[in-house]
Protein backbone atom coordinates (compact mmCIF):
# COMPACT_ATOMS: atom_id res chain seq x y z
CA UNK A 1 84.32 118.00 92.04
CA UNK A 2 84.06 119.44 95.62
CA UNK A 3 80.61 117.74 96.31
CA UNK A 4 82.87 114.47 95.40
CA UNK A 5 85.27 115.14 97.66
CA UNK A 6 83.07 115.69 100.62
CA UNK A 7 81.53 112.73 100.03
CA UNK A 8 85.06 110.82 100.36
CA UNK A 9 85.22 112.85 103.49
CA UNK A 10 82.49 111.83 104.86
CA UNK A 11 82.35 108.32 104.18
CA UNK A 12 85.86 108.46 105.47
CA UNK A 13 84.84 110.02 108.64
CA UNK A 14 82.30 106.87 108.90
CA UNK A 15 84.83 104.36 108.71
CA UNK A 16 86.76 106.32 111.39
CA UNK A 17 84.39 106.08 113.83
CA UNK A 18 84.02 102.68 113.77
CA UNK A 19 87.81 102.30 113.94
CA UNK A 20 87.34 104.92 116.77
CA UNK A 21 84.86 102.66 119.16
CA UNK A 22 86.79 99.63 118.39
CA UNK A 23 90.27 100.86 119.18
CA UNK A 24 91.83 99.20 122.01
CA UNK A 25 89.39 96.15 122.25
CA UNK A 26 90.68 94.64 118.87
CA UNK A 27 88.74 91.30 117.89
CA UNK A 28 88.07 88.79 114.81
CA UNK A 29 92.07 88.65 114.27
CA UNK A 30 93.19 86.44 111.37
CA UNK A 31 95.97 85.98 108.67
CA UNK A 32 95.49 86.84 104.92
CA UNK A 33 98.74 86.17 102.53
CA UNK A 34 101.16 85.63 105.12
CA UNK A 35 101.37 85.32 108.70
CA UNK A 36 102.59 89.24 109.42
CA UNK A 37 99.00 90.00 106.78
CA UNK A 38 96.36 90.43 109.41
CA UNK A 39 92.64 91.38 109.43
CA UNK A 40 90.52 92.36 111.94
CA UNK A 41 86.73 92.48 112.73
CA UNK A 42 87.39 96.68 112.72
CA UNK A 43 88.32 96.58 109.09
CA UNK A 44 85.22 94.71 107.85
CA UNK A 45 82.97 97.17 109.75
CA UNK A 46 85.02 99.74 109.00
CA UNK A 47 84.67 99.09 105.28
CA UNK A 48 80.69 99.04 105.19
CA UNK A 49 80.37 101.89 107.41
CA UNK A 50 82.64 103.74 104.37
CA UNK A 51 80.96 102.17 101.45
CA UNK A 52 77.23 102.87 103.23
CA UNK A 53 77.99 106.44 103.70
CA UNK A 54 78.84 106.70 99.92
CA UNK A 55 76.03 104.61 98.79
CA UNK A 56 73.67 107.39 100.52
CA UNK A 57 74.99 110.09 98.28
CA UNK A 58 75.23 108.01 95.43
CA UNK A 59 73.16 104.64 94.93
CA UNK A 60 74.75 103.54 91.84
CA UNK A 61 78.39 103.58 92.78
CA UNK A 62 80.77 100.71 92.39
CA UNK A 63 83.33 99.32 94.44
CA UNK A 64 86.87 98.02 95.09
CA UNK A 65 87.73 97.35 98.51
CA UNK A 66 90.68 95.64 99.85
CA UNK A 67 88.42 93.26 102.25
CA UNK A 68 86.12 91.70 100.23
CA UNK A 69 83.28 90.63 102.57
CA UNK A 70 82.34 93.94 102.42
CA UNK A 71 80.75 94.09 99.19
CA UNK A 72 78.10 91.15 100.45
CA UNK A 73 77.66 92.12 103.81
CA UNK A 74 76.97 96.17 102.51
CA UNK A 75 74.96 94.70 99.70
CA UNK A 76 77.04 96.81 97.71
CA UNK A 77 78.38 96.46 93.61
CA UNK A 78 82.04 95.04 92.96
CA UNK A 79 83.78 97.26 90.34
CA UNK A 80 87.00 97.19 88.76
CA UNK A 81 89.66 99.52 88.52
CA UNK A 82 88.85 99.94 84.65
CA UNK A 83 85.35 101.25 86.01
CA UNK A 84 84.27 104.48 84.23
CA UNK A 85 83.28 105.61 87.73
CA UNK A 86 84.35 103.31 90.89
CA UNK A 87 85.39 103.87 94.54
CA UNK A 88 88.72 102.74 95.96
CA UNK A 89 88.80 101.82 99.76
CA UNK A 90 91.03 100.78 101.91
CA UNK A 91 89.14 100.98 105.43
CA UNK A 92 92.07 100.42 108.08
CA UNK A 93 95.47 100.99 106.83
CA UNK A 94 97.79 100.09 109.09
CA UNK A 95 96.20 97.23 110.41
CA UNK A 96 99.56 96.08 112.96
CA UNK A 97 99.57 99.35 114.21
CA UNK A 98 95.83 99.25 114.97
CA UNK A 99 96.05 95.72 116.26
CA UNK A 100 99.23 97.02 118.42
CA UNK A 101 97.17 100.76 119.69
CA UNK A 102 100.51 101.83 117.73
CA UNK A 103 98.74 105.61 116.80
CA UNK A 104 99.15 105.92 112.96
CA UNK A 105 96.00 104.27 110.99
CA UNK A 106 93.86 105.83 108.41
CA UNK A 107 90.44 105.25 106.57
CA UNK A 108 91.50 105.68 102.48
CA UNK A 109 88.94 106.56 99.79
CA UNK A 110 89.12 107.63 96.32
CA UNK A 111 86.89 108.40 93.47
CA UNK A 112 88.38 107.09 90.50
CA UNK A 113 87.06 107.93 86.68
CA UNK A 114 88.58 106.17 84.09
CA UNK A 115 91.28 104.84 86.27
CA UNK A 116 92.49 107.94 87.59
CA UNK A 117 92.15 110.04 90.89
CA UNK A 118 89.78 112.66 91.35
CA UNK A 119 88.91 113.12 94.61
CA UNK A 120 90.01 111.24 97.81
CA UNK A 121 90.49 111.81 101.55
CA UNK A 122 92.52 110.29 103.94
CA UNK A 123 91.50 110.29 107.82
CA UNK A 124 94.13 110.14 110.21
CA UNK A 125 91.94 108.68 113.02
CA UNK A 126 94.46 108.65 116.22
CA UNK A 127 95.04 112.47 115.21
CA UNK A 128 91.43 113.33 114.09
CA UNK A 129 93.12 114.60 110.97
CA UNK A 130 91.38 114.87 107.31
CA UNK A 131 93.26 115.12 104.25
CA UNK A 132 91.46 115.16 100.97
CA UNK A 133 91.88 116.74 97.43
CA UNK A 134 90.00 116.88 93.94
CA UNK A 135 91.78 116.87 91.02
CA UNK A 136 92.88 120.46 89.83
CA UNK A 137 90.88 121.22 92.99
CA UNK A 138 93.92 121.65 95.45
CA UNK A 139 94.84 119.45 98.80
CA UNK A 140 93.32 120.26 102.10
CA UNK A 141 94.09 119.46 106.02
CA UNK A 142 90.89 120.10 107.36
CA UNK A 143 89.97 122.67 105.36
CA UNK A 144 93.70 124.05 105.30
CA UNK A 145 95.20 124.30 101.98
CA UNK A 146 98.62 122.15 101.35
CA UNK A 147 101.69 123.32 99.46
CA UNK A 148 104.78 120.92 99.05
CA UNK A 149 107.69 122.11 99.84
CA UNK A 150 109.87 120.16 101.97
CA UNK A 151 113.89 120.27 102.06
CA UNK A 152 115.52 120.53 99.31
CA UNK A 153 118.72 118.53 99.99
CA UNK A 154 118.64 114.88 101.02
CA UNK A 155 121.10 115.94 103.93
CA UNK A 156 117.98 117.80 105.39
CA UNK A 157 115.58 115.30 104.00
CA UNK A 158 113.15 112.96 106.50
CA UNK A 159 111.81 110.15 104.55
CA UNK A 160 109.26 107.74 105.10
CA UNK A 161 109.10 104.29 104.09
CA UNK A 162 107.44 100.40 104.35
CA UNK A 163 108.68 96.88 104.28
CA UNK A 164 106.66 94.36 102.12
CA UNK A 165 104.42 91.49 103.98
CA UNK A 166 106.68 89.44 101.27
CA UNK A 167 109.75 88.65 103.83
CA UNK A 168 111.53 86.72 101.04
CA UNK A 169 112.90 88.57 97.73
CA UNK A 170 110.20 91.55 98.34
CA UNK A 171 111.98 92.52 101.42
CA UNK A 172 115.94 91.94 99.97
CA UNK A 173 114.94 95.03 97.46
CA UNK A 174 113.69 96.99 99.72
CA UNK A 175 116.42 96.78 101.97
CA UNK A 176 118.41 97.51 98.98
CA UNK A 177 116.62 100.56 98.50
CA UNK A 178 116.97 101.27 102.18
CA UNK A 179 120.06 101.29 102.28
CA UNK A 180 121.16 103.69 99.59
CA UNK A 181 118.89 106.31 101.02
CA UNK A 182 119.58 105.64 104.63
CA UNK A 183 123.19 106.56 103.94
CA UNK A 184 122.55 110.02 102.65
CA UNK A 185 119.43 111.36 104.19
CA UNK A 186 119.10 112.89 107.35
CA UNK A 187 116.72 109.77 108.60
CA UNK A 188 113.90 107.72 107.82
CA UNK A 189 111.08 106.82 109.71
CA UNK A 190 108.48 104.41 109.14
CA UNK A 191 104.55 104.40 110.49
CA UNK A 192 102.62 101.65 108.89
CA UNK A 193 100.14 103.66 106.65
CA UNK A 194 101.21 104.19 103.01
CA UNK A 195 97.94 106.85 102.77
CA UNK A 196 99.30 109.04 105.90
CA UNK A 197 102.96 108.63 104.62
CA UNK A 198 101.57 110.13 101.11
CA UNK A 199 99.59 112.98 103.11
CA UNK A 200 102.82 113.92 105.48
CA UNK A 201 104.53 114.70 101.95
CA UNK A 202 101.84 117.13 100.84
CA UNK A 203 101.30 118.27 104.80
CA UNK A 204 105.38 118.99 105.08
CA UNK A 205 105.78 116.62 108.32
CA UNK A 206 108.03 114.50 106.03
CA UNK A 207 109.86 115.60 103.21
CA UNK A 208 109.51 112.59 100.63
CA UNK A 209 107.98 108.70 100.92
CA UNK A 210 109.06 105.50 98.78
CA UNK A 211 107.67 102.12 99.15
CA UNK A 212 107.33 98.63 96.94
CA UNK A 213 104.86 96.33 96.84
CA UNK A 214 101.85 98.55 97.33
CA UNK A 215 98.49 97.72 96.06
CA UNK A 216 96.02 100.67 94.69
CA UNK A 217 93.38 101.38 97.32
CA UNK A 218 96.98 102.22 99.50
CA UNK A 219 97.76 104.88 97.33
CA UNK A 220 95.23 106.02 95.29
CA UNK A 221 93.66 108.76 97.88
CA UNK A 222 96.98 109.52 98.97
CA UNK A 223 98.31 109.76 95.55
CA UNK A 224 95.75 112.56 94.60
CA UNK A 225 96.55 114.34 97.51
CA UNK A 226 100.70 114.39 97.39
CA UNK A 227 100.31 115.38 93.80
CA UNK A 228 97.19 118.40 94.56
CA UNK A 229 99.49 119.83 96.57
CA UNK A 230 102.78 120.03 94.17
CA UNK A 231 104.23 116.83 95.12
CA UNK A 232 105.54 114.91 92.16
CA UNK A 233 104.59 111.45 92.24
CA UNK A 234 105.84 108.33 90.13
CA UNK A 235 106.94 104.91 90.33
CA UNK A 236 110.34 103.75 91.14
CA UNK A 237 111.40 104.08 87.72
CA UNK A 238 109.98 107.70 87.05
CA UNK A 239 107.07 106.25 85.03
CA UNK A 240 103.70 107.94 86.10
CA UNK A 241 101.82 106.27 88.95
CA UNK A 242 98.85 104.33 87.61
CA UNK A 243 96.55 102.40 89.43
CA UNK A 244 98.41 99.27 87.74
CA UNK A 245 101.73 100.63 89.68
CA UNK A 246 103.03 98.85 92.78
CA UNK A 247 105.57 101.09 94.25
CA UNK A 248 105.59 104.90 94.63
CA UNK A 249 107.96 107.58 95.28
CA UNK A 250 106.60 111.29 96.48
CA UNK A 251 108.64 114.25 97.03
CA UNK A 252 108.89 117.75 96.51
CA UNK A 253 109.94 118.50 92.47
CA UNK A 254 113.60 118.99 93.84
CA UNK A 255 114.31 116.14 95.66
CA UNK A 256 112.13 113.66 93.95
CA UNK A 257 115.09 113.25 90.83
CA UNK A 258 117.31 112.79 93.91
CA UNK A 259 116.19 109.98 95.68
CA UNK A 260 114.83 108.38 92.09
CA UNK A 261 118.94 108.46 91.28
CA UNK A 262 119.51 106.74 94.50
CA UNK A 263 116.05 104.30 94.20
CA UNK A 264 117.60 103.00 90.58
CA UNK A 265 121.17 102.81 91.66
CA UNK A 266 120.28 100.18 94.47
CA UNK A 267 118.15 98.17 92.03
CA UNK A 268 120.98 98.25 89.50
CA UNK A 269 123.00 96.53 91.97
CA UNK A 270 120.64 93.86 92.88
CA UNK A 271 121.91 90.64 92.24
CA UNK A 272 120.84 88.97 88.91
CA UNK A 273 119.03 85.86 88.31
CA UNK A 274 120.68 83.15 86.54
């Protein structure tokens, strides 16, 4: 499983670089779902610069990435999720920040087998910072080996979260959520990049991480990693994280019951629909 993960590694490193040239001089901006949704000409070349570099070490690999010009313009196979072997890539999270020089964007890829995890690396390009794991293989930081800990009382607790492109009913529930955690904890912050936020768990820079409305090539490298290196991970309702799961909650295996109390006590009070 190690050769897999240096091969998520490396492609990672790929799309890095092209974020890395293109930083600052930001072109081909445009709207997806919504008008806060944005893609940029970076992401595109950042995805066949990633899906390239795994290609080269494997020439019949399969695809899912979140911009889908890629797969034409790489000349590469779309997969699915349900793939017996596919690759999961999200090649600029944290567009906004990247379109803003805001210094918290990462390349995601992942190696899923029948749907779940087993290798993935997540490059922290402002910080030249490489997180990646294998399954029962351990989390690294460039090499370092992770442990989750983190604090173990939500007084001491800094959390990271997300807000939704959705600014309608999306956004009401997480505020929801926001608000029942804000009160306790000792603060939140929030960067832009589900996959770092995920990595800061297993890395100790945060303490735990919720967010709704995620999609899977978000989480899926970052999922691997929080959970290599003793982080539990689940939905918002406890239930294991699949790649058919849209929100996520990470934390060390003390405060994760914690903040899930809080996470379902806000969404028990959300209003109900006639």
């Amino acid at each position: 499983m190690h050769e897999v993960r240096r091969i998520a590694e490396d492609a990672a490193r790929a799309g890095g670089a092209v974020l890395a040239a293109q930083a600052g001089n930001v072109t081909g901006i445009r709207t997806k779902g919504s008008a806060v949704d944005m893609v940029t000409a970076a992401d595109i070349a950042s995805g066949v610069a990633v899906v390239r570099a795994i290609v080269a070490a494997d020439r019949g690999a399969r695809f899912v990435v979140e911009e889908p010009e890629v797969y034409d313009l790489a000349e590469v196979t779309r997969g699915e999720l349900t793939d017996a072997e596919v690759w999961v890539i999200d090649p600029l999270d944290g567009t906004t920040s990247f379109i803003h020089s805001y210094p918290c964007y990462s390349v995601s890829v992942a190696c899923l087998r029948d749907g779940r995890p087993v290798a993935g690396a997540v490059y922290h390009v402002p910080a030249d910072e490489m997180a990646s794991a294998s399954e029962g293989g351990g989390a690294f930081l460039d090499g370092v080996r992770l442990v989750c800990e983190g604090a173990g009382e939500i007084g001491r607790a800094l959390i990271t979260t997300g807000f939704p492109y959705d600014r309608g009913a999306a956004l009401d529930r997480q505020l929801r959520i926001f608000a029942e955690v804000l009160r306790p904890a000792h603060d939140v912050r929030r960067d832009g990049s589900a996959a770092i936020d995920l990595c800061n768990v297993a890395i100790g820079s945060t303490d735990a991480f919720w967010e709704t409305a995620l999609k899977p090539w978000d989480m899926a490298a970052g999922v691997l990693i929080a959970t290599e290196s003793g982080a539990v991970v689940t939905d918002l309702t406890g239930a294991p994280w699949t790649t058919a799961t849209c929100d996520v909650l990470a934390a060390n295996a003390v405060l994760h019951p914690v903040l899930l109390e809080l996470i379902v006590r806000a969404e028990a009070a959300s209003p109900r629909r006639s």
